[in-house]
PDB file of N, CA and C in Angstrom:
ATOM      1  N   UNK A   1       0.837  -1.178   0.000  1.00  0.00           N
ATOM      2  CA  UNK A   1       0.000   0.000   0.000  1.00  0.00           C
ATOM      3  C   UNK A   1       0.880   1.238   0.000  1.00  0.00           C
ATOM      4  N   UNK A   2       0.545   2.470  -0.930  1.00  0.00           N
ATOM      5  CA  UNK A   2       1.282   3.290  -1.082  1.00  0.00           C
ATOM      6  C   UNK A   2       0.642   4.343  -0.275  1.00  0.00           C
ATOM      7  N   UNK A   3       1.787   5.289   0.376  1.00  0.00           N
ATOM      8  CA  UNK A   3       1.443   6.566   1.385  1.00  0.00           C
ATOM      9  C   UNK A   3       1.162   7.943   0.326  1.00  0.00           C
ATOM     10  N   UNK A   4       0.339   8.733   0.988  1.00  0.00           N
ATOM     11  CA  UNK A   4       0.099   9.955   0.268  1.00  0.00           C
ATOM     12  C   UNK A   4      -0.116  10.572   1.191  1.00  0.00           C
ATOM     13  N   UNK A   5       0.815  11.772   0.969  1.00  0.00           N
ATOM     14  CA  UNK A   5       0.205  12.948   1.496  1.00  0.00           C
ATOM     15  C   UNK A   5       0.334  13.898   1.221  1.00  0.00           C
ATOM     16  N   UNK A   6      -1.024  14.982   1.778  1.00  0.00           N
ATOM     17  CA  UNK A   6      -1.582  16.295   0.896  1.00  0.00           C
ATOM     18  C   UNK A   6      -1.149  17.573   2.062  1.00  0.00           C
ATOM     19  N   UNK A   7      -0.417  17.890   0.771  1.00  0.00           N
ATOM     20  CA  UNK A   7       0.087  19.838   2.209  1.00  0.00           C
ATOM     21  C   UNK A   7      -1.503  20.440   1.676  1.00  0.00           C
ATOM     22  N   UNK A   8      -1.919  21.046   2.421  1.00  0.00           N
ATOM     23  CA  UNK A   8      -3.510  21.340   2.312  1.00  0.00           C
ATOM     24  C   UNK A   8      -3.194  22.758   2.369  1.00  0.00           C
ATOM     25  N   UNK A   9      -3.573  23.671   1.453  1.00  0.00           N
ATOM     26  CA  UNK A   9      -3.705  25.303   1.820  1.00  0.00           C
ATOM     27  C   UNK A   9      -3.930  25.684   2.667  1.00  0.00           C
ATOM     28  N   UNK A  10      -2.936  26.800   3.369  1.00  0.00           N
ATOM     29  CA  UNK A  10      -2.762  27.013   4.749  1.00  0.00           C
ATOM     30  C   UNK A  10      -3.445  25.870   6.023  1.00  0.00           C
ATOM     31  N   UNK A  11      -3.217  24.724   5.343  1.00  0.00           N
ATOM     32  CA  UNK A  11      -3.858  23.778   6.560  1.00  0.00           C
ATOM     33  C   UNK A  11      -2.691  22.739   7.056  1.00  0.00           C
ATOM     34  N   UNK A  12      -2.825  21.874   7.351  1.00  0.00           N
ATOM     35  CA  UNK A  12      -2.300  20.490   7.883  1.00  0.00           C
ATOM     36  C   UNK A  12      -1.894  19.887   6.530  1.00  0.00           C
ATOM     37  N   UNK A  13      -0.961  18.732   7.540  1.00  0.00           N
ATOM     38  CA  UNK A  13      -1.054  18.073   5.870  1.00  0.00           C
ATOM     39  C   UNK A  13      -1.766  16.457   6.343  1.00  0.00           C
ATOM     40  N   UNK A  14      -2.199  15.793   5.241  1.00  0.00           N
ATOM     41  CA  UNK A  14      -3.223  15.623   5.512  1.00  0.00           C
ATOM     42  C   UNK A  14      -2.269  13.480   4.712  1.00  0.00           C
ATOM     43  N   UNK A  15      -2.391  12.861   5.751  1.00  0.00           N
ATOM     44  CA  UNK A  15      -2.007  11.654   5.406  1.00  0.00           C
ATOM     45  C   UNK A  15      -2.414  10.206   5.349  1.00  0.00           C
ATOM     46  N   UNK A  16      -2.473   9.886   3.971  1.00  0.00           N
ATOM     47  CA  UNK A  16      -3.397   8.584   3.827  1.00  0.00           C
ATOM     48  C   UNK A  16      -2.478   7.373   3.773  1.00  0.00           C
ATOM     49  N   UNK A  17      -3.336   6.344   3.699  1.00  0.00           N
ATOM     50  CA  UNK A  17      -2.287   4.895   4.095  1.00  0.00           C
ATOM     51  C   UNK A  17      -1.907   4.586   5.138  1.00  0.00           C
ATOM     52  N   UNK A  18      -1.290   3.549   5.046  1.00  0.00           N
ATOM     53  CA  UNK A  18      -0.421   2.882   6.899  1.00  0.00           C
ATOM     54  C   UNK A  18       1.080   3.090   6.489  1.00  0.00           C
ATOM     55  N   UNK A  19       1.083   3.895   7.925  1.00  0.00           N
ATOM     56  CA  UNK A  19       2.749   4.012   8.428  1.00  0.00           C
ATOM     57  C   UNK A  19       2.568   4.329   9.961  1.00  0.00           C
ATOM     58  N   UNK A  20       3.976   4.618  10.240  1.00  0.00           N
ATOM     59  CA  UNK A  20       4.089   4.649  11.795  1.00  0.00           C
ATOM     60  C   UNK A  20       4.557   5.561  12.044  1.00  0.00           C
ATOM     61  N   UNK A  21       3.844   6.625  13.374  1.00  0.00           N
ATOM     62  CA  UNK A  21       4.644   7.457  13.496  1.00  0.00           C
ATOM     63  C   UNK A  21       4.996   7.626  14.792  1.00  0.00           C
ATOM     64  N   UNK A  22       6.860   8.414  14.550  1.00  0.00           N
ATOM     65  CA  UNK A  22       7.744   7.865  15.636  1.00  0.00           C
ATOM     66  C   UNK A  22       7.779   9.133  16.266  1.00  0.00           C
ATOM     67  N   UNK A  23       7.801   9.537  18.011  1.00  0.00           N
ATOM     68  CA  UNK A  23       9.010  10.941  17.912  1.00  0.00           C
ATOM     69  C   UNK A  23      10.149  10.841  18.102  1.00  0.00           C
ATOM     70  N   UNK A  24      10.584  11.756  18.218  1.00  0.00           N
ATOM     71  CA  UNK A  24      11.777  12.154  18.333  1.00  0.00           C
ATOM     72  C   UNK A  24      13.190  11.247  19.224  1.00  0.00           C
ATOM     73  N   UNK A  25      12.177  10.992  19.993  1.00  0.00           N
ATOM     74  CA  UNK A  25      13.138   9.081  20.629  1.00  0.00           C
ATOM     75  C   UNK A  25      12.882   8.384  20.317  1.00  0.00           C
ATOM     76  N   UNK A  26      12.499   8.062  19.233  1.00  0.00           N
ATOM     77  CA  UNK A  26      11.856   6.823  18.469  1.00  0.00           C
ATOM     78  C   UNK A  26      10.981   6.154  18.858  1.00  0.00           C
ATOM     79  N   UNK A  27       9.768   6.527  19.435  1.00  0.00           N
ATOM     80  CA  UNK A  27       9.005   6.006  20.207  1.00  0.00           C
ATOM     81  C   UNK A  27       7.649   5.918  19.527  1.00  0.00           C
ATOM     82  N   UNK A  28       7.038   5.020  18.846  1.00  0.00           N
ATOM     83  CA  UNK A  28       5.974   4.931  18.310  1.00  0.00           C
ATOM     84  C   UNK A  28       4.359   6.315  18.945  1.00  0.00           C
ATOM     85  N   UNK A  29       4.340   6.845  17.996  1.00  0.00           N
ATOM     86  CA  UNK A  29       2.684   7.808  18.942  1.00  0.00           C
ATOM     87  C   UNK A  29       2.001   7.232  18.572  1.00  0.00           C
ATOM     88  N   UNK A  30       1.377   7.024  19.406  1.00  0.00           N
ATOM     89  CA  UNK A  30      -0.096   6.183  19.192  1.00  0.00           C
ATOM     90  C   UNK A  30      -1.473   6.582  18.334  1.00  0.00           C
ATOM     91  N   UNK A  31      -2.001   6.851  17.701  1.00  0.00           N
ATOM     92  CA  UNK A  31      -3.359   6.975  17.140  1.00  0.00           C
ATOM     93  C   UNK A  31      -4.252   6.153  16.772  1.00  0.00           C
ATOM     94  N   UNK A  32      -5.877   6.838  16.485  1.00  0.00           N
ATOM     95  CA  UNK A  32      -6.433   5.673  16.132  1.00  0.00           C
ATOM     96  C   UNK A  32      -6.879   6.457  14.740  1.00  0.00           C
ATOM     97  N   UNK A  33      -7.142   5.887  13.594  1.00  0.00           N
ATOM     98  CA  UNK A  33      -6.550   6.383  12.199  1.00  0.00           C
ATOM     99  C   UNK A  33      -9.401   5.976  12.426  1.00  0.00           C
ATOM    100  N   UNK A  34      -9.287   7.502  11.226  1.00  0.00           N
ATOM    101  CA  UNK A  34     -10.976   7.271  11.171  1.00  0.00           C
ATOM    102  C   UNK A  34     -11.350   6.631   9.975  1.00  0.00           C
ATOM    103  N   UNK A  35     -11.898   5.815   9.698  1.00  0.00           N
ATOM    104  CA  UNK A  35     -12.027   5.195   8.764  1.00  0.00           C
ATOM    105  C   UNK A  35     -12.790   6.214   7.886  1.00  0.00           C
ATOM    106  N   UNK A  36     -12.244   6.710   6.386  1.00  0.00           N
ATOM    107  CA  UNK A  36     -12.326   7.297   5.270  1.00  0.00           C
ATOM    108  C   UNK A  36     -11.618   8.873   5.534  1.00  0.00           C
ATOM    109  N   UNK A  37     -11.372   9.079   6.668  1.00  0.00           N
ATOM    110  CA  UNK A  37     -10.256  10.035   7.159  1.00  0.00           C
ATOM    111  C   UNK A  37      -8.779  10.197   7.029  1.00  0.00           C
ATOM    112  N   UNK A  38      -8.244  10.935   6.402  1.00  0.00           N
ATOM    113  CA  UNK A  38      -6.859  11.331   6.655  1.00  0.00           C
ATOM    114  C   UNK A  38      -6.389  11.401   8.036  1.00  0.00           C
ATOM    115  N   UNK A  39      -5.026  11.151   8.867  1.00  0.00           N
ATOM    116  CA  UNK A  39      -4.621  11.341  10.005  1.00  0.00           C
ATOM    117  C   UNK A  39      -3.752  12.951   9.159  1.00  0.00           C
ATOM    118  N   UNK A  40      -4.200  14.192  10.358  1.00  0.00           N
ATOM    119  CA  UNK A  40      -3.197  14.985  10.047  1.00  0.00           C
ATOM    120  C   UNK A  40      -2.537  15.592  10.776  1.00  0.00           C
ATOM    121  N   UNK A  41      -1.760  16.643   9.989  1.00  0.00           N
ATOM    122  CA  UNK A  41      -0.652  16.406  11.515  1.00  0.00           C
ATOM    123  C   UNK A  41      -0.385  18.213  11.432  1.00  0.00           C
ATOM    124  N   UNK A  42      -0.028  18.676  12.343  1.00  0.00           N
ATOM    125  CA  UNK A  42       0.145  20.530  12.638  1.00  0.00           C
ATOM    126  C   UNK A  42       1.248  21.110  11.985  1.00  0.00           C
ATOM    127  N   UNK A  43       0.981  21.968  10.719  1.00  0.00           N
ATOM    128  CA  UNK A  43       2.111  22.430  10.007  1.00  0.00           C
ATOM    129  C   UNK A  43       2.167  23.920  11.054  1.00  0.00           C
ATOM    130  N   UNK A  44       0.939  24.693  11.429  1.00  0.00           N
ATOM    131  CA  UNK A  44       1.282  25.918  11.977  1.00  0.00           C
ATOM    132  C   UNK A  44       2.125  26.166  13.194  1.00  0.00           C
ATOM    133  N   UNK A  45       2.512  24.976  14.033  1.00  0.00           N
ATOM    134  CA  UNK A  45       3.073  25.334  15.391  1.00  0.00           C
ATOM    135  C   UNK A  45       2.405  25.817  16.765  1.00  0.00           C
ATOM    136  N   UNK A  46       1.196  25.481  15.732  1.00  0.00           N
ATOM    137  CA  UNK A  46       0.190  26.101  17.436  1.00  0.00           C
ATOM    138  C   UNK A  46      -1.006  25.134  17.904  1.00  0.00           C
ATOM    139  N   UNK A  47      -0.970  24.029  17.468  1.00  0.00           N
ATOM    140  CA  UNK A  47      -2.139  23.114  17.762  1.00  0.00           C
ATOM    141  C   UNK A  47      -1.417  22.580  18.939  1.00  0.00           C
ATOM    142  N   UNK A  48      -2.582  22.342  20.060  1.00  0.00           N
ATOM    143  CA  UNK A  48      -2.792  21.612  21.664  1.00  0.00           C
ATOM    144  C   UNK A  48      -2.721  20.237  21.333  1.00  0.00           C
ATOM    145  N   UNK A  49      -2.786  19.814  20.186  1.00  0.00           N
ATOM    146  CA  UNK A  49      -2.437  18.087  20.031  1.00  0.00           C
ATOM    147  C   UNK A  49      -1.428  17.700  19.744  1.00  0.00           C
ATOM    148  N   UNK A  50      -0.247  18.460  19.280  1.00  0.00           N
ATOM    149  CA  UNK A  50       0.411  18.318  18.508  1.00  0.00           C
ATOM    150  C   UNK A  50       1.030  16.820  18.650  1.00  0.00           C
ATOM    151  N   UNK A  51       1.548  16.005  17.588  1.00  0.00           N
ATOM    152  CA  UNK A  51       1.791  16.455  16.268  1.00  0.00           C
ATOM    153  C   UNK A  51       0.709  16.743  15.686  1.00  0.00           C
ATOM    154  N   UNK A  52      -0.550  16.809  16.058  1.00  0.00           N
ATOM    155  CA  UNK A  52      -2.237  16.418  15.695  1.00  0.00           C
ATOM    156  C   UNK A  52      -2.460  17.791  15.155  1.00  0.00           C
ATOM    157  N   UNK A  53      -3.115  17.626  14.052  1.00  0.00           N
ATOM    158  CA  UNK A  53      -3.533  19.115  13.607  1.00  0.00           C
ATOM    159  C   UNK A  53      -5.316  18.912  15.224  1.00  0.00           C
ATOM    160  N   UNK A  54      -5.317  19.786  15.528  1.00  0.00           N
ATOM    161  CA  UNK A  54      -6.473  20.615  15.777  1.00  0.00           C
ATOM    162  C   UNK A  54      -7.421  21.806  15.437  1.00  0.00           C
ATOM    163  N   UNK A  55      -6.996  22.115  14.325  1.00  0.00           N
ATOM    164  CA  UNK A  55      -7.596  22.876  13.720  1.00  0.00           C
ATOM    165  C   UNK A  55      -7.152  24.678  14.047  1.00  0.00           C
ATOM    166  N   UNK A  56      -6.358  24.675  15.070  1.00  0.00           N
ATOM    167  CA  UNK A  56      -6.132  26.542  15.406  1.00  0.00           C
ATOM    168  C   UNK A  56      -5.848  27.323  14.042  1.00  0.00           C
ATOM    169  N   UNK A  57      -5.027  26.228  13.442  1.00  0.00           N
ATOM    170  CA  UNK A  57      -4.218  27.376  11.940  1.00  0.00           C
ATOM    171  C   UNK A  57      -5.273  28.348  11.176  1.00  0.00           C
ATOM    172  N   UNK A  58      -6.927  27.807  11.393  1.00  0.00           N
ATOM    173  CA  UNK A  58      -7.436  28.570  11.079  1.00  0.00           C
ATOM    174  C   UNK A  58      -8.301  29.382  11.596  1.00  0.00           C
ATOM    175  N   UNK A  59      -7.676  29.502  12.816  1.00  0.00           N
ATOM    176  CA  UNK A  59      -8.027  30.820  14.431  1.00  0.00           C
ATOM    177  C   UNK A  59      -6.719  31.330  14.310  1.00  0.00           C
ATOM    178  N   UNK A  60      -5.697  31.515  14.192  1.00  0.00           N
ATOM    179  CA  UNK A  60      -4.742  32.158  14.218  1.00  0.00           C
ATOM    180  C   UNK A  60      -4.142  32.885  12.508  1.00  0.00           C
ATOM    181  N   UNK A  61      -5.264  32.488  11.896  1.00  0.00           N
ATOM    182  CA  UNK A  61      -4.709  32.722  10.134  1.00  0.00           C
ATOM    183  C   UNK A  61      -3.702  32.468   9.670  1.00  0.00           C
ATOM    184  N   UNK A  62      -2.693  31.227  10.218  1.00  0.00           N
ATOM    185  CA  UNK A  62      -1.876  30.686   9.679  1.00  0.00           C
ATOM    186  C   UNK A  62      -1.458  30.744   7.669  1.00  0.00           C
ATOM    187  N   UNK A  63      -0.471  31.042   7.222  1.00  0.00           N
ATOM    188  CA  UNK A  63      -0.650  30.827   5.368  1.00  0.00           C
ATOM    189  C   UNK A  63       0.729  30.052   5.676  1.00  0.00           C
ATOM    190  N   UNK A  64       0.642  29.110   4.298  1.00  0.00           N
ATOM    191  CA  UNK A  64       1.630  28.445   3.782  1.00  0.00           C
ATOM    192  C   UNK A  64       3.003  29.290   3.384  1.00  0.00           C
ATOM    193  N   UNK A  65       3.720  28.455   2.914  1.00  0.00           N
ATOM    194  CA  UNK A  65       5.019  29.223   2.894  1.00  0.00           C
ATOM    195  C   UNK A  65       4.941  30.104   1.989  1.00  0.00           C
ATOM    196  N   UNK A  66       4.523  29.940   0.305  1.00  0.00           N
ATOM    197  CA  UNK A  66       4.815  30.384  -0.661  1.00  0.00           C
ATOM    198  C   UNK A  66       3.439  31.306  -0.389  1.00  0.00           C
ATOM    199  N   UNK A  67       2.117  31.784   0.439  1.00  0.00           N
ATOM    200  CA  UNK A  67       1.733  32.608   0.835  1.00  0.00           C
ATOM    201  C   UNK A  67       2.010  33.944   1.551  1.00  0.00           C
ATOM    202  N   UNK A  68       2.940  32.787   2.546  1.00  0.00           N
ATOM    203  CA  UNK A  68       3.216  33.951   3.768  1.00  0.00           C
ATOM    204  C   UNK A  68       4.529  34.592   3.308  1.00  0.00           C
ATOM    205  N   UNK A  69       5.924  34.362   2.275  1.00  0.00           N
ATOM    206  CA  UNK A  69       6.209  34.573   2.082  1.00  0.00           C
ATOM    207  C   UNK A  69       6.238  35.979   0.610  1.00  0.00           C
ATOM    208  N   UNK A  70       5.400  35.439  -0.159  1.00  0.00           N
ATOM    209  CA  UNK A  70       4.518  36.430  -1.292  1.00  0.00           C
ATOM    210  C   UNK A  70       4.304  37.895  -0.355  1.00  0.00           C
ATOM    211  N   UNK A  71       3.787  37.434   0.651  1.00  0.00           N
ATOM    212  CA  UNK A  71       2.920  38.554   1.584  1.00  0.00           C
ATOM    213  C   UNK A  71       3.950  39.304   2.331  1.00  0.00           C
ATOM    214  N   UNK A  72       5.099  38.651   2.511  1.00  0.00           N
ATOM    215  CA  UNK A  72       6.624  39.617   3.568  1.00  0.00           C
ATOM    216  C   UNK A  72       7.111  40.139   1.985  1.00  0.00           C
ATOM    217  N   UNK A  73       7.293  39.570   1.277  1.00  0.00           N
ATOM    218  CA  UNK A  73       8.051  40.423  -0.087  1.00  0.00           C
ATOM    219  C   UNK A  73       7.177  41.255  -0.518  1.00  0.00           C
ATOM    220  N   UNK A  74       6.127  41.611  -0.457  1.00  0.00           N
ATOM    221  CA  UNK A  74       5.173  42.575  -0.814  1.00  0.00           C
ATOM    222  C   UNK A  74       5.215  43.700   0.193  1.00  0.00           C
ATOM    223  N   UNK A  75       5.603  43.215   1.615  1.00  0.00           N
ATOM    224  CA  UNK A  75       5.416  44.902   1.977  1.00  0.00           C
ATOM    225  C   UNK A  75       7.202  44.569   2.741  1.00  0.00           C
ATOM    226  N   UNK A  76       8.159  43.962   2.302  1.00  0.00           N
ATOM    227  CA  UNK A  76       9.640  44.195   2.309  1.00  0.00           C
ATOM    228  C   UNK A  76      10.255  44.140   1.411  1.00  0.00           C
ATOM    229  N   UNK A  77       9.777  44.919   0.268  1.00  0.00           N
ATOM    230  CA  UNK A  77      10.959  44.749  -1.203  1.00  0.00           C
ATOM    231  C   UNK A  77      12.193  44.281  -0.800  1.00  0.00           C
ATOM    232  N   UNK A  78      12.842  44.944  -0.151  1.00  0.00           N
ATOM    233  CA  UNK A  78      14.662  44.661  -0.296  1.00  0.00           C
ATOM    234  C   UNK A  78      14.730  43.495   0.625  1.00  0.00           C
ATOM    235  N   UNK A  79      13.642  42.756   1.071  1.00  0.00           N
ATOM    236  CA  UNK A  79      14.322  41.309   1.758  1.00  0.00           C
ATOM    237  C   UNK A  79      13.463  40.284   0.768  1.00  0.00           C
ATOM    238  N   UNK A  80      13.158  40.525  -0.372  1.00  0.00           N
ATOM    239  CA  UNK A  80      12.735  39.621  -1.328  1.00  0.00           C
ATOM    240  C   UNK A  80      13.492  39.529  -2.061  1.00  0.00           C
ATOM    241  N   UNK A  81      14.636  39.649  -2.218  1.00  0.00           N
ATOM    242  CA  UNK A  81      15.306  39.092  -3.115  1.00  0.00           C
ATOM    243  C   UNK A  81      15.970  40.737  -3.830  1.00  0.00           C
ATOM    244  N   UNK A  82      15.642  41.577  -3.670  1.00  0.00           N
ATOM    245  CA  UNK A  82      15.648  42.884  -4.646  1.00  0.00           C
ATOM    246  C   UNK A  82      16.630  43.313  -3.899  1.00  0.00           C
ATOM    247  N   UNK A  83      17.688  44.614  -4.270  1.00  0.00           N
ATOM    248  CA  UNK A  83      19.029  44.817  -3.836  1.00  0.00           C
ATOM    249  C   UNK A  83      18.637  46.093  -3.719  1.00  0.00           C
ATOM    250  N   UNK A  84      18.601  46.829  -2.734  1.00  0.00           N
ATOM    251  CA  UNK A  84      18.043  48.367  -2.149  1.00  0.00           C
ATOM    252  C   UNK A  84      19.460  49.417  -2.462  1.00  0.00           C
ATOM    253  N   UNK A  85      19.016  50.136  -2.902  1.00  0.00           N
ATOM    254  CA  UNK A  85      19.801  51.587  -3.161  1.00  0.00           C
ATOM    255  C   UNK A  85      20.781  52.082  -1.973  1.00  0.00           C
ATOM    256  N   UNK A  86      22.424  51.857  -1.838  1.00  0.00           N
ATOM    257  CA  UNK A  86      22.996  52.167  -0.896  1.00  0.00           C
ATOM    258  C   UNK A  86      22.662  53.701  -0.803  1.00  0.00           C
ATOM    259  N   UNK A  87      22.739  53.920   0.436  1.00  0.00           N
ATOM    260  CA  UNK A  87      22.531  55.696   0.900  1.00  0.00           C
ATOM    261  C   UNK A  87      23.948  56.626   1.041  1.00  0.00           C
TER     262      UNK A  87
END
C-alpha cells in the first residue's frame, strides 16, 4: 500500500495509508486512524495536540510558505530578493 500525502492550503497536511509514526526518541505515537479520514498532523506550530492538527491554523490565520512569504516580499521589497539603493 502506497502513502500519500496532501500539504492542504494554509492547513495540515493531511495523510493517507499505513505508516508509523515515531518521535523524536523513536518512540511509536499512538493513534487511532478514522475510517475514510486522513490522520493529520500541525504544520502551523500552534495546535494543543500536537503532532495532531487541531484545527487553530485557522483561528490564528496561519498561510503556507509560498503565501506567507509572497505577503513579507510585498510589503519588504529589499528582503525579497531585490538589492536596495545604498545611501
Amino acid at each position: 500500500m502506497s502513502i500519500t500525502i496532501k500539504v492542504r492550503k494554509d492547513g495540515p497536511y493531511a495523510i493517507e495509508g499505513e505508516f508509523t509514526l515515531i518521535d523524536h526518541e523513536g518512540n511509536p505515537i499512538p493513534y487511532t486512524p478514522k475510517p475514510g479520514k486522513p490522520m493529520t498532523l500541525c504544520r502551523c506550530g500552534a495546535s494543543s495536540k500536537k503532532p495532531f492538527c487541531d484545527g487553530t491554523h485557522s483561528k490564528i490565520g496561519f498561510k503556507g510558505a509560498e503565501e506567507a512569504a509572497a505577503a513579507f516580499d510585498a510589503t519588504h521589497p529589499a528582503a525579497g530578493g531585490e538589492k536596495s539603493e545604498p545611501r
